[in-house]
PDB file of N, CA and C in Angstrom:
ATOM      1  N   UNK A   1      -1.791 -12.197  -1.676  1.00  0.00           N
ATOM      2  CA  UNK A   1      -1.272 -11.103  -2.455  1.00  0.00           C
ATOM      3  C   UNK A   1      -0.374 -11.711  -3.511  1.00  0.00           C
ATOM      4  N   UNK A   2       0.282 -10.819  -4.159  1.00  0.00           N
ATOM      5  CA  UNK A   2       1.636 -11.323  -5.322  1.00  0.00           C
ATOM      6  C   UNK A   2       1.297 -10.462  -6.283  1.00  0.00           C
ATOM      7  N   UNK A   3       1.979 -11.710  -7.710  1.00  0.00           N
ATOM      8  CA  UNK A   3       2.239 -10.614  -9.032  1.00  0.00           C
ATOM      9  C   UNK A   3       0.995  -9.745  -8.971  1.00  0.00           C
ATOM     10  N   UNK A   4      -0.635 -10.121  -9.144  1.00  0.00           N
ATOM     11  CA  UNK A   4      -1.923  -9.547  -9.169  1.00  0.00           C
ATOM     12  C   UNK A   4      -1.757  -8.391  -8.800  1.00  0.00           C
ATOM     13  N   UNK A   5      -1.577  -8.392  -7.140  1.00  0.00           N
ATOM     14  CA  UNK A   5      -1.723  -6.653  -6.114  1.00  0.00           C
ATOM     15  C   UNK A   5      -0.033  -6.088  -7.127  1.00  0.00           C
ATOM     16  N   UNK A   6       1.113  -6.243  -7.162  1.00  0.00           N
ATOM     17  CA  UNK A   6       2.259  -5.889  -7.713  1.00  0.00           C
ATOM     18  C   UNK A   6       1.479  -5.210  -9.403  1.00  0.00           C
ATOM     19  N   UNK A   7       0.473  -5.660  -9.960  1.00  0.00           N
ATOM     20  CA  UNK A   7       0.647  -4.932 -11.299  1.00  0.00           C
ATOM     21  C   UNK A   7      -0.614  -3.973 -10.884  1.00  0.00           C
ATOM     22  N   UNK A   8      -1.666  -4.210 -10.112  1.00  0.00           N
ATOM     23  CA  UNK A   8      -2.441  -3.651  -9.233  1.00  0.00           C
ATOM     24  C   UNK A   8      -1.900  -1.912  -8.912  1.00  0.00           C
ATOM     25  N   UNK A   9      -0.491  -2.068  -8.069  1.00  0.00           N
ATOM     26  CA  UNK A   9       0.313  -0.988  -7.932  1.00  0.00           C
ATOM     27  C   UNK A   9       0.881  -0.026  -8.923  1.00  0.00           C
ATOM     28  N   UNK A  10       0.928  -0.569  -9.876  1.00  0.00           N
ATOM     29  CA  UNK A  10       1.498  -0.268 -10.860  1.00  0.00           C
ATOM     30  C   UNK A  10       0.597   0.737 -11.863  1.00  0.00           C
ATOM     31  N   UNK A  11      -0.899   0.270 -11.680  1.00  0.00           N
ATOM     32  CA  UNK A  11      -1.803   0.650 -12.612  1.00  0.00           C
ATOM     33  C   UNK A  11      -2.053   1.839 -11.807  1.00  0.00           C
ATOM     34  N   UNK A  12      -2.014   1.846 -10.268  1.00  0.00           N
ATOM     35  CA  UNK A  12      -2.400   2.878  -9.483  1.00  0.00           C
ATOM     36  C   UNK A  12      -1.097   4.050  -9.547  1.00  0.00           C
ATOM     37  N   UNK A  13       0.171   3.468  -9.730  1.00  0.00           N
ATOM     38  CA  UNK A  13       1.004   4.873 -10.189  1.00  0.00           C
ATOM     39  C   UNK A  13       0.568   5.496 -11.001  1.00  0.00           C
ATOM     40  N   UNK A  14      -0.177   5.211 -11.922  1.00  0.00           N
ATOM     41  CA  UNK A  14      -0.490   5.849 -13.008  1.00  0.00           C
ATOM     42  C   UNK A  14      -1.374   6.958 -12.951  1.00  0.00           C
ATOM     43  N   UNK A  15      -2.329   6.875 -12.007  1.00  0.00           N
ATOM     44  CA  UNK A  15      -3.197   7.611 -11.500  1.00  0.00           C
ATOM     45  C   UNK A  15      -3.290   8.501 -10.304  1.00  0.00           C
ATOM     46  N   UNK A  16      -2.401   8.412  -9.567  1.00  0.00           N
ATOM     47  CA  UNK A  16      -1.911   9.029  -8.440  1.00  0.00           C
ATOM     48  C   UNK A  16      -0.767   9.751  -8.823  1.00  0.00           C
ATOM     49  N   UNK A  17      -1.112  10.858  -8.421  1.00  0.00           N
ATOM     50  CA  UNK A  17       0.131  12.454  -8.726  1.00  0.00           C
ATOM     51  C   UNK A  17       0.858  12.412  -7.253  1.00  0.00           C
ATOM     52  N   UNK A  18       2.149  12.622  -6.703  1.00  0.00           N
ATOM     53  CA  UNK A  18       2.766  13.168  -5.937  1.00  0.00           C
ATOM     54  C   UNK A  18       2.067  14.380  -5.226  1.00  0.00           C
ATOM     55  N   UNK A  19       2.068  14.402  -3.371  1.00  0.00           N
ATOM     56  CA  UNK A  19       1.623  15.642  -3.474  1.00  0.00           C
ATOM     57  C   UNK A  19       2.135  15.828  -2.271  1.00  0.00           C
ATOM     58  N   UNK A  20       2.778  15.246  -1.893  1.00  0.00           N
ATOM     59  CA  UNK A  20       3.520  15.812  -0.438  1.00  0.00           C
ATOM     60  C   UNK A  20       5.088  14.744  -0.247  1.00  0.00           C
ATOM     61  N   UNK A  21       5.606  15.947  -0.298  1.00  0.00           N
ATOM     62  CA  UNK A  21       7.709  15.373  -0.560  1.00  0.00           C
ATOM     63  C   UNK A  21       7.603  15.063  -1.798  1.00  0.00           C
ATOM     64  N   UNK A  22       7.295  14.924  -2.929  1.00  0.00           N
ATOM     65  CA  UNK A  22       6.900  14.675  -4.260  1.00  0.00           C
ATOM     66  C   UNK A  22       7.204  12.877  -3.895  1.00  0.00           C
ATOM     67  N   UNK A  23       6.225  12.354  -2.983  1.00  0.00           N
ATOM     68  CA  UNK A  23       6.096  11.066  -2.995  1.00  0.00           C
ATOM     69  C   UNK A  23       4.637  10.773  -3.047  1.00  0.00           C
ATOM     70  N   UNK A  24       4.400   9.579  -4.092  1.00  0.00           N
ATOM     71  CA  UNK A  24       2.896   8.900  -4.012  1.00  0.00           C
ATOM     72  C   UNK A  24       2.665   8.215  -2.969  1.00  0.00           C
ATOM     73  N   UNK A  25       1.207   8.879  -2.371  1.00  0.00           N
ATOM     74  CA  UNK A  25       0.334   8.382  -1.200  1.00  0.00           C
ATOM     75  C   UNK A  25      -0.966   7.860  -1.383  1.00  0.00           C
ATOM     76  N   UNK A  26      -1.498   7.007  -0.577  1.00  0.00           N
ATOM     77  CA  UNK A  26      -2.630   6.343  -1.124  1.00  0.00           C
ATOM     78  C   UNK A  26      -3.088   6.225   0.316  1.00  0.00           C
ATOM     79  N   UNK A  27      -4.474   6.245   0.680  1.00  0.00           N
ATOM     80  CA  UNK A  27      -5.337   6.465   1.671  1.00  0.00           C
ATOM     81  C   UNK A  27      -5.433   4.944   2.548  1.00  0.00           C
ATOM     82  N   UNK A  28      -6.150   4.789   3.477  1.00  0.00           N
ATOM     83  CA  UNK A  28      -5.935   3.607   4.143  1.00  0.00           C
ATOM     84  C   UNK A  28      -7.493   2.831   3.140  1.00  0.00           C
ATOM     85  N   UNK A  29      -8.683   3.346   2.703  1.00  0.00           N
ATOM     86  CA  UNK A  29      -9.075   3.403   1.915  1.00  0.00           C
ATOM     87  C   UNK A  29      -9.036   2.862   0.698  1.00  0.00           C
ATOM     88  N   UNK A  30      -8.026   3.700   0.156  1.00  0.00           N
ATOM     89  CA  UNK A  30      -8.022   3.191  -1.160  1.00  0.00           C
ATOM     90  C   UNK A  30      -7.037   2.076  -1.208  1.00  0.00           C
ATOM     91  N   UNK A  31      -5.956   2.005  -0.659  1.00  0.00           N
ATOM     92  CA  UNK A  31      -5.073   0.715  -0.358  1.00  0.00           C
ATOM     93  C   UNK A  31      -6.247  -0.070  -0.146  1.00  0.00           C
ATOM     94  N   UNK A  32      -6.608  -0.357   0.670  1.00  0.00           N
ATOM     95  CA  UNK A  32      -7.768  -1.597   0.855  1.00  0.00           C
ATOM     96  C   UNK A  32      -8.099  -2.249   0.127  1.00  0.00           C
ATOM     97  N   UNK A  33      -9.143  -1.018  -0.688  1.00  0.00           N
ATOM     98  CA  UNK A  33      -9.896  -1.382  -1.820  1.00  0.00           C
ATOM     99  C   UNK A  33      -9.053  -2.363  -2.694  1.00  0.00           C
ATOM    100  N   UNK A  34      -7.607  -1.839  -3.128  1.00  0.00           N
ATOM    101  CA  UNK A  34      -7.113  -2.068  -4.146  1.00  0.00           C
ATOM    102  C   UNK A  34      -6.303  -3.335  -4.008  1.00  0.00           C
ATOM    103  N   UNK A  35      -6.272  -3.720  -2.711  1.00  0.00           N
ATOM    104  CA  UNK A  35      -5.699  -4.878  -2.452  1.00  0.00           C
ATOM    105  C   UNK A  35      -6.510  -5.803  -2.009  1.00  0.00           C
ATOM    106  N   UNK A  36      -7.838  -5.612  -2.014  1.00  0.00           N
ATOM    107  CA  UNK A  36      -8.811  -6.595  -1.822  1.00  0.00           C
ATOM    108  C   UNK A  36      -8.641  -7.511  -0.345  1.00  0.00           C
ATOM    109  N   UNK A  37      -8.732  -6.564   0.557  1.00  0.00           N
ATOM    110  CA  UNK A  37      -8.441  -6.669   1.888  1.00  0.00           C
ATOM    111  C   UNK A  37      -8.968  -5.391   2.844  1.00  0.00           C
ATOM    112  N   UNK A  38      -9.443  -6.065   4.055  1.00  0.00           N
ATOM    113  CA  UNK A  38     -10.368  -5.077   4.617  1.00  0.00           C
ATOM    114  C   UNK A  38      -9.341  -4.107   5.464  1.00  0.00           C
ATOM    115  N   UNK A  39     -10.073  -3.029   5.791  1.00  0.00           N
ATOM    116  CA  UNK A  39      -9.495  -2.297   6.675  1.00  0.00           C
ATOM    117  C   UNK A  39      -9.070  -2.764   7.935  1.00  0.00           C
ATOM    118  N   UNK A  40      -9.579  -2.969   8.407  1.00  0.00           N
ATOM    119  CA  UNK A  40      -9.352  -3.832   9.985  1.00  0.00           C
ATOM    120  C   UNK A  40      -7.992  -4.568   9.436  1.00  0.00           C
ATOM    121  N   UNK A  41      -7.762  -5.463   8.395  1.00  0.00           N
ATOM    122  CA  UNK A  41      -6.617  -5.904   8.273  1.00  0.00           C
ATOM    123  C   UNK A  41      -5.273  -4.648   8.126  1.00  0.00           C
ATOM    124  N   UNK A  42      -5.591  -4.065   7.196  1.00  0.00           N
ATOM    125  CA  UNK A  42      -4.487  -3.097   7.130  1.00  0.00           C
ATOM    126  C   UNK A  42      -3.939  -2.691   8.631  1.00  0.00           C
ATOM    127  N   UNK A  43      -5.214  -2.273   9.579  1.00  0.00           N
ATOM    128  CA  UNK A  43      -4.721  -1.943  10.559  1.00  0.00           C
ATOM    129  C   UNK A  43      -4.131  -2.761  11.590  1.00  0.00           C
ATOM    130  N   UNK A  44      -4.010  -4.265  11.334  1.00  0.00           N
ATOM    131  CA  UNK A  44      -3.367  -4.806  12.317  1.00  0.00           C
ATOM    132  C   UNK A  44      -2.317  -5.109  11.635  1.00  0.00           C
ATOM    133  N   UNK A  45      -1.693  -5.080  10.271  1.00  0.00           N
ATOM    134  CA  UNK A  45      -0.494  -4.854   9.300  1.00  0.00           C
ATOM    135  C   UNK A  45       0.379  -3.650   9.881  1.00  0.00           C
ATOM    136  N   UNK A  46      -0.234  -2.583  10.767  1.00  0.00           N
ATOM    137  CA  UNK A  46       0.114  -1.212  11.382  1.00  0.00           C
ATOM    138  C   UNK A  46       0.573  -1.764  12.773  1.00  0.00           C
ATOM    139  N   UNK A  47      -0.035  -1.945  13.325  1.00  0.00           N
ATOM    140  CA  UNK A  47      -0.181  -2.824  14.844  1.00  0.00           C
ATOM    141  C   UNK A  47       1.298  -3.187  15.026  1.00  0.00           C
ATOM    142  N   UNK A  48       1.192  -4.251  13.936  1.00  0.00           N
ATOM    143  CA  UNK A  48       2.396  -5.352  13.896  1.00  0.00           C
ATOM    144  C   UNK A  48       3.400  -4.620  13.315  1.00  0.00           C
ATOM    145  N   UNK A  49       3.380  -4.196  12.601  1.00  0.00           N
ATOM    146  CA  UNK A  49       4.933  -3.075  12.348  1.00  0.00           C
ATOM    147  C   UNK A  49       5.383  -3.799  10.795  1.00  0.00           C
ATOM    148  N   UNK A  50       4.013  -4.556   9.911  1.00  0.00           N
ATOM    149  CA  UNK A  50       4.406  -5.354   8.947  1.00  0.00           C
ATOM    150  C   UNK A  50       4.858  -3.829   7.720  1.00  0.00           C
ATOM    151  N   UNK A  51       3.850  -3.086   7.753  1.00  0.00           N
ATOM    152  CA  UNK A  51       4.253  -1.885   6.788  1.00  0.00           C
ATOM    153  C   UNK A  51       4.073  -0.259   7.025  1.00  0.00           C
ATOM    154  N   UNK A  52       4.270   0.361   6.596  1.00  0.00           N
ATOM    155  CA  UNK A  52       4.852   1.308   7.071  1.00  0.00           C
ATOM    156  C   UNK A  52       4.002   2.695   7.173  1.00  0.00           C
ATOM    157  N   UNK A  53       3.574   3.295   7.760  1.00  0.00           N
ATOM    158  CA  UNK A  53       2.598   4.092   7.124  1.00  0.00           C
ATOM    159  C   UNK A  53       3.093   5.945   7.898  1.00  0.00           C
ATOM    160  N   UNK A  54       2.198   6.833   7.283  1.00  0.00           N
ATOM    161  CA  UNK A  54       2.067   7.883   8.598  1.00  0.00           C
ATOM    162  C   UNK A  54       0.829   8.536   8.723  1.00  0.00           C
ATOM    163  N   UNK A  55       0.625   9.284   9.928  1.00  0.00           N
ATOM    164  CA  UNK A  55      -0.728   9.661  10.517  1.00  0.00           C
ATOM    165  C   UNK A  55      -0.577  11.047  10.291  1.00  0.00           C
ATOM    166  N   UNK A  56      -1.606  11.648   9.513  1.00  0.00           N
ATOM    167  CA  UNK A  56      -1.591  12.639   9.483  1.00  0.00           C
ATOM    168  C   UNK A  56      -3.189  13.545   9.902  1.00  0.00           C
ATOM    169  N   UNK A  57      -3.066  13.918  11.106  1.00  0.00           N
ATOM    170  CA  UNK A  57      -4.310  14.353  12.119  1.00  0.00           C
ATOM    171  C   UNK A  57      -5.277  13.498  11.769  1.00  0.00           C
ATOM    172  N   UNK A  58      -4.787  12.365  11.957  1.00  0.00           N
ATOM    173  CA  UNK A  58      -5.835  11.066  12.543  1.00  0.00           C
ATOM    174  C   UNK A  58      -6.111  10.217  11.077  1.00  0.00           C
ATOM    175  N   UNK A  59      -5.413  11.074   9.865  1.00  0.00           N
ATOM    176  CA  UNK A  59      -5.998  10.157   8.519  1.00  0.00           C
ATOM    177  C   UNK A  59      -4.459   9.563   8.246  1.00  0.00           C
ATOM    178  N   UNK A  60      -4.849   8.232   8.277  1.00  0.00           N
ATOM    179  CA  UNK A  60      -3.693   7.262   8.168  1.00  0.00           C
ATOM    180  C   UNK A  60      -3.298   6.852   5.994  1.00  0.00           C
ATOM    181  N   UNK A  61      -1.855   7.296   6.174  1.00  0.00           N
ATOM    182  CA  UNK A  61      -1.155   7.433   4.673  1.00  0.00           C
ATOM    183  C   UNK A  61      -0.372   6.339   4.580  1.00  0.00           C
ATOM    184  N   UNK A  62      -0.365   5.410   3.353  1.00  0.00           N
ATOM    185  CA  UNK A  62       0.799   4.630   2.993  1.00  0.00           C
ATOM    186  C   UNK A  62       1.463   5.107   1.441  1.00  0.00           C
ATOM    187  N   UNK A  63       2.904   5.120   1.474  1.00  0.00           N
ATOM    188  CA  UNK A  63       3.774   5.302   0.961  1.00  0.00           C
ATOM    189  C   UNK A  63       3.448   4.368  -0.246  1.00  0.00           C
ATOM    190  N   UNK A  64       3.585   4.778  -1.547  1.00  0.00           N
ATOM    191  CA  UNK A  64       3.279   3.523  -2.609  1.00  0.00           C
ATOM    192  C   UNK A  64       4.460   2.535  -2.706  1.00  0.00           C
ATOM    193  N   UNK A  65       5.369   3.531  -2.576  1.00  0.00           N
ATOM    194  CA  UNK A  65       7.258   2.926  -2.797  1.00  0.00           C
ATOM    195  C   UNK A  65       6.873   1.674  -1.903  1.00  0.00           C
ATOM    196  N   UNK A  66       6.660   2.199  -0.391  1.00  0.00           N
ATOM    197  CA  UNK A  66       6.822   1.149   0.760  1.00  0.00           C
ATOM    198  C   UNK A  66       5.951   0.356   0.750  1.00  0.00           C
ATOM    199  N   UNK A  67       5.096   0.044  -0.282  1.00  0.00           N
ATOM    200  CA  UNK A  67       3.859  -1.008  -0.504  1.00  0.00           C
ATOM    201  C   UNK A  67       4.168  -1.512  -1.592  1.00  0.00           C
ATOM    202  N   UNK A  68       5.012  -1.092  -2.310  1.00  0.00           N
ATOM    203  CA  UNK A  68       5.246  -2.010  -3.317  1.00  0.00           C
ATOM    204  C   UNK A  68       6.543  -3.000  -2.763  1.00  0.00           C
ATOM    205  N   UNK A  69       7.226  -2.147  -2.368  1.00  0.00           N
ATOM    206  CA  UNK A  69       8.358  -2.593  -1.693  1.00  0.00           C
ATOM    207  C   UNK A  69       8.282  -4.272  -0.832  1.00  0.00           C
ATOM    208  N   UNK A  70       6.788  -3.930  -0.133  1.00  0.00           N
ATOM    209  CA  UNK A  70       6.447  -4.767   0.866  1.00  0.00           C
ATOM    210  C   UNK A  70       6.125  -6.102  -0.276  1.00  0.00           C
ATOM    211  N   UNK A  71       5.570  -5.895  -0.821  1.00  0.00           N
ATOM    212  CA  UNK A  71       4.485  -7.094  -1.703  1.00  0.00           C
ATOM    213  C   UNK A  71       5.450  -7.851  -3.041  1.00  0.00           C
ATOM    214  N   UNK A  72       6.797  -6.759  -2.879  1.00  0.00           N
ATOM    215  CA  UNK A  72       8.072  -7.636  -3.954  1.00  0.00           C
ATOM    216  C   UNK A  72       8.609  -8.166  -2.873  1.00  0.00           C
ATOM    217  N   UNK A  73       8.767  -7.687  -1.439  1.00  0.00           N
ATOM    218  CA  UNK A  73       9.334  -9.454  -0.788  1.00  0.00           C
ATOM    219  C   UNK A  73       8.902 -10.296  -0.221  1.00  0.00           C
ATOM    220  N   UNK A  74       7.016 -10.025  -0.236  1.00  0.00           N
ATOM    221  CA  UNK A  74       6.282 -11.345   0.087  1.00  0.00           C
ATOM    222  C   UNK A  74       5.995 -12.238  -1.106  1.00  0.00           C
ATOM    223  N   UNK A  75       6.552 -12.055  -2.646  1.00  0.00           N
ATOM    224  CA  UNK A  75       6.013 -12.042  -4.026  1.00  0.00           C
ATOM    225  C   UNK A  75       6.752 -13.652  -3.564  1.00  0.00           C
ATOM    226  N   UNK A  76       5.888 -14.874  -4.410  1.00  0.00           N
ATOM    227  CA  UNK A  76       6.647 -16.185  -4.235  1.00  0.00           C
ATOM    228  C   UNK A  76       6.119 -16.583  -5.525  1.00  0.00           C
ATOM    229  N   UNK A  77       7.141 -16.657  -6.643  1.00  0.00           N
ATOM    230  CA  UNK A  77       7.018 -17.064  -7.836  1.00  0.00           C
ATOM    231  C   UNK A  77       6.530 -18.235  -7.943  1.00  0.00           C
ATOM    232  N   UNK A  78       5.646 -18.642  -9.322  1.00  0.00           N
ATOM    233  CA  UNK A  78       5.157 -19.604  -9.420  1.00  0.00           C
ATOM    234  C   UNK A  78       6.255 -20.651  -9.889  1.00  0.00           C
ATOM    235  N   UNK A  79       6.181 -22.368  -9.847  1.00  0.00           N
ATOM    236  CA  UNK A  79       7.316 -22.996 -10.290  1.00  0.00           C
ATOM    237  C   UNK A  79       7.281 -24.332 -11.569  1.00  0.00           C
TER     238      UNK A  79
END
């Protein structure tokens, strides 16, 4: 991951409207896709308690804040 998925996020605020707590949500799905990482991974990212998500009658939501959040403190600048 890094800067790439971080401007990645960025392009996806753009396109994603608020629609519940007026916070942006993104599907387990479309996170995937967009981070170029399979599902099965996301879900053991869940497992492990690496990020943050919630279940809503069985369809699993991540927070954009808390995914961006996540990927600015795994971010390791180039030198």
């Amino acid at each position: 991951m890094g800067r790439r998925n971080i401007e990645m996020l960025e392009e996806i605020a753009l396109e994603y409207k608020p629609f519940l707590m007026g916070k942006r949500f993104m599907t387990d799905a479309q996170l995937s896709e967009r981070l170029g990482i399979s599902r099965r991974t996301l879900q053991d990212f869940r497992d492990r308690g690496i990020i943050p998500f919630y279940r809503l009658d069985g369809k699993i939501l991540y927070e954009e804040k808390d995914i961006a959040e996540y990927l600015s403190s795994i971010y390791i600048p180039k030198y």
